[in-house]
Structures are given as structure tokens and as C-alpha cells.
C-alpha atoms as a PDB file:
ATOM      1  CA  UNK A   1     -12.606  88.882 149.985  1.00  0.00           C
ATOM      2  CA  UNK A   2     -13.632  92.046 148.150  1.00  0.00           C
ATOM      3  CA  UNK A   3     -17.032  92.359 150.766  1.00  0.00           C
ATOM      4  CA  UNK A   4     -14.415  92.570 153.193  1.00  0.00           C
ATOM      5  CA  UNK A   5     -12.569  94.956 152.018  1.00  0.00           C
ATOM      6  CA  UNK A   6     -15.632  97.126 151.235  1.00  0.00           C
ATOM      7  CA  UNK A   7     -16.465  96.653 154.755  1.00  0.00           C
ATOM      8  CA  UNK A   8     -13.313  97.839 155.636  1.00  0.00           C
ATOM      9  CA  UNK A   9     -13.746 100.918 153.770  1.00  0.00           C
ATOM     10  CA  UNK A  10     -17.308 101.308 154.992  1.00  0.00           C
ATOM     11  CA  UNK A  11     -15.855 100.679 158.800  1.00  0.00           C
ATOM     12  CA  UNK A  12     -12.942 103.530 157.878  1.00  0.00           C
ATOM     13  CA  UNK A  13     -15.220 105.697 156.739  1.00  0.00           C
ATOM     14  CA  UNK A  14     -17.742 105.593 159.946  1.00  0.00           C
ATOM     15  CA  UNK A  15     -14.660 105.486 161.972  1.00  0.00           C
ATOM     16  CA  UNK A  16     -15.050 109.036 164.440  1.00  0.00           C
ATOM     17  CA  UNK A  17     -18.292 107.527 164.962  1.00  0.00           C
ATOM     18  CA  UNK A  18     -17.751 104.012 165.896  1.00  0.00           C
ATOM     19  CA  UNK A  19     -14.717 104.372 167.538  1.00  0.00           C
ATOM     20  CA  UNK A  20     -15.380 108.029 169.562  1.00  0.00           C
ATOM     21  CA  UNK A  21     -15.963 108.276 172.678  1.00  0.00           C
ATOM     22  CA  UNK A  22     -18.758 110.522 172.998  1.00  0.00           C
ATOM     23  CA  UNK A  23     -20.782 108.119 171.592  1.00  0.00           C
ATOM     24  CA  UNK A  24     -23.238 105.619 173.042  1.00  0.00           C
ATOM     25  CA  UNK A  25     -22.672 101.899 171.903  1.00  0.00           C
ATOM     26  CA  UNK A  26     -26.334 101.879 171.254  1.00  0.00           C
ATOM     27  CA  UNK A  27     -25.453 104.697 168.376  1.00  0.00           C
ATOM     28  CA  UNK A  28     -22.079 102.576 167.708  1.00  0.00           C
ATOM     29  CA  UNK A  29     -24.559  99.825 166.803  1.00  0.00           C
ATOM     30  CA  UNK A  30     -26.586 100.827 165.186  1.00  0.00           C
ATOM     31  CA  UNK A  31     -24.134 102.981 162.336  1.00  0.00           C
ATOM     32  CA  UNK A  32     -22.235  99.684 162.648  1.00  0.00           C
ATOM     33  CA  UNK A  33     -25.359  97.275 161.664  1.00  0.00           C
ATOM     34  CA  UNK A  34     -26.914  99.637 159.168  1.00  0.00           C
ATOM     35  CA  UNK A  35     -23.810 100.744 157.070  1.00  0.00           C
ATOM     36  CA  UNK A  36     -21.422  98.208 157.440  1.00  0.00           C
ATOM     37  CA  UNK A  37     -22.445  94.817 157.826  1.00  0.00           C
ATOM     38  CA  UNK A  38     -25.339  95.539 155.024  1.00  0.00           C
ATOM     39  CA  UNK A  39     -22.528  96.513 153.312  1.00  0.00           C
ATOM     40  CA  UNK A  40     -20.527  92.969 154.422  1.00  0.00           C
ATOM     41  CA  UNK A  41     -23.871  90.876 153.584  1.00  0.00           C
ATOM     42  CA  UNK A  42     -23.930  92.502 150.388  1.00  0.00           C
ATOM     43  CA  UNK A  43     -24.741  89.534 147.969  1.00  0.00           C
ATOM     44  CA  UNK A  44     -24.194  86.886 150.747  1.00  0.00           C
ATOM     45  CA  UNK A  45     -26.838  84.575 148.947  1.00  0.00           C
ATOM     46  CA  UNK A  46     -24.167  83.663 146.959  1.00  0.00           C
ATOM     47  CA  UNK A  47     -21.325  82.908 149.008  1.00  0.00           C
ATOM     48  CA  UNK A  48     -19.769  79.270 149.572  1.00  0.00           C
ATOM     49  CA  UNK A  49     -20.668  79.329 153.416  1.00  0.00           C
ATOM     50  CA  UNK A  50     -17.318  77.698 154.707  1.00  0.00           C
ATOM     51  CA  UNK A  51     -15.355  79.798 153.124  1.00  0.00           C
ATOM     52  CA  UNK A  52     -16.018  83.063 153.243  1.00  0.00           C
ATOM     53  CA  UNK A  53     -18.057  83.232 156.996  1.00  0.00           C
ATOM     54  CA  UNK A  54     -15.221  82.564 159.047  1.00  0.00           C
ATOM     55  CA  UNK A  55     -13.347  85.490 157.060  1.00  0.00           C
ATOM     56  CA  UNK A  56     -16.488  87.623 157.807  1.00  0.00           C
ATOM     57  CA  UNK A  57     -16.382  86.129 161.180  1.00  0.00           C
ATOM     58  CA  UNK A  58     -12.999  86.865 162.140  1.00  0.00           C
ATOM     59  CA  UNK A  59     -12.977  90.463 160.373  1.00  0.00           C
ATOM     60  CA  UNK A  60     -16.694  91.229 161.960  1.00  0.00           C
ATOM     61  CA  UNK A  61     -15.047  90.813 165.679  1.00  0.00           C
ATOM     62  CA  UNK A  62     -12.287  92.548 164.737  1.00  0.00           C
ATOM     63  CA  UNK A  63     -14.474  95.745 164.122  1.00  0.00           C
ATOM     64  CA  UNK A  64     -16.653  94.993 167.043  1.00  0.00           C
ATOM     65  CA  UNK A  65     -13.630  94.968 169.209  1.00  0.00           C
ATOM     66  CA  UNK A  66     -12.259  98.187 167.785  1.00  0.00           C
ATOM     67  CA  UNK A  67     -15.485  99.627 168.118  1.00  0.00           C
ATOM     68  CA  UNK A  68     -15.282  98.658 171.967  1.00  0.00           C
ATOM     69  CA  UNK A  69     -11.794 100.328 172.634  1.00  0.00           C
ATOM     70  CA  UNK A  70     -10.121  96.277 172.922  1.00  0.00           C
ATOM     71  CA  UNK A  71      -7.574  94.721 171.814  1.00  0.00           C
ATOM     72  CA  UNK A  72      -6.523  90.949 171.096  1.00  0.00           C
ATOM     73  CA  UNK A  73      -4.015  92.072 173.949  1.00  0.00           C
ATOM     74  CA  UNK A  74      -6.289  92.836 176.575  1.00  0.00           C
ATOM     75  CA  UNK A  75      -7.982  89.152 176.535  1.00  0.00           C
ATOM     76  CA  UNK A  76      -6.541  87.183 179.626  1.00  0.00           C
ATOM     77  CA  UNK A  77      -6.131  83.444 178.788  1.00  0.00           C
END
């Protein structure tokens, strides 16, 4: 849980970038993939894989639909 969090913070911190619009999604990307999810994978090696992937997973699309301007709300069942 605490690479999470520090993703979090790491995701806060980039916000204006990953979440403004004047941005390309290429750019989004790539702040995303080089600060954040290095920061995420931090020590992954170690990490009982059931466990802890599907709280990256979750928290990963979470961020990726942020990034994206969508919402859980705006997905039609």
C-alpha cells in the first residue's frame, strides 16, 4: 500500500500536467509512465503478485481515467 500512496503523491504532484487540457495525451503519457508508475513499480520484485497488482491495477486505471477527463460515471453498462 505505501507504493500506492507514493504514486498518489507522484500523480498529485504532476497533476496540471496530466490532467490539463493543453496537453497532448502523448505528453500525458509519457510524464505519466516516466514519473509515476516507475515510481508505482518501485521495488515490485518483491511484491506477493495477488495481492498487491490488483491494488496497483485498480489505482493505475483510476489515474489513467483521470488523466482522460472520465469518470466511473460516464461508463454505460
Amino acid at each position: 500500500m505505501a507504493r500506492v500512496r507514493r504514486a498518489w503523491e507522484k500523480f498529485r504532484e504532476f497533476l496540471p500536467i496530466v490532467t490539463g487540457k493543453g496537453f497532448s495525451l502523448k505528453l500525458k503519457g509519457k510524464a505519466y509512465t516516466s514519473r509515476v508508475r516507475s515510481c508505482s513499480f518501485y521495488g515490485s520484485e518483491t511484491w506477493p503478485m495477488k495481492v498487491n497488482m490488483n491494488s496497483w491495477t485498480l489505482n493505475e486505471m483510476s489515474m489513467l481515467r483521470c488523466m482522460c477527463g472520465f469518470s466511473l460515471k460516464d461508463s454505460k453498462n
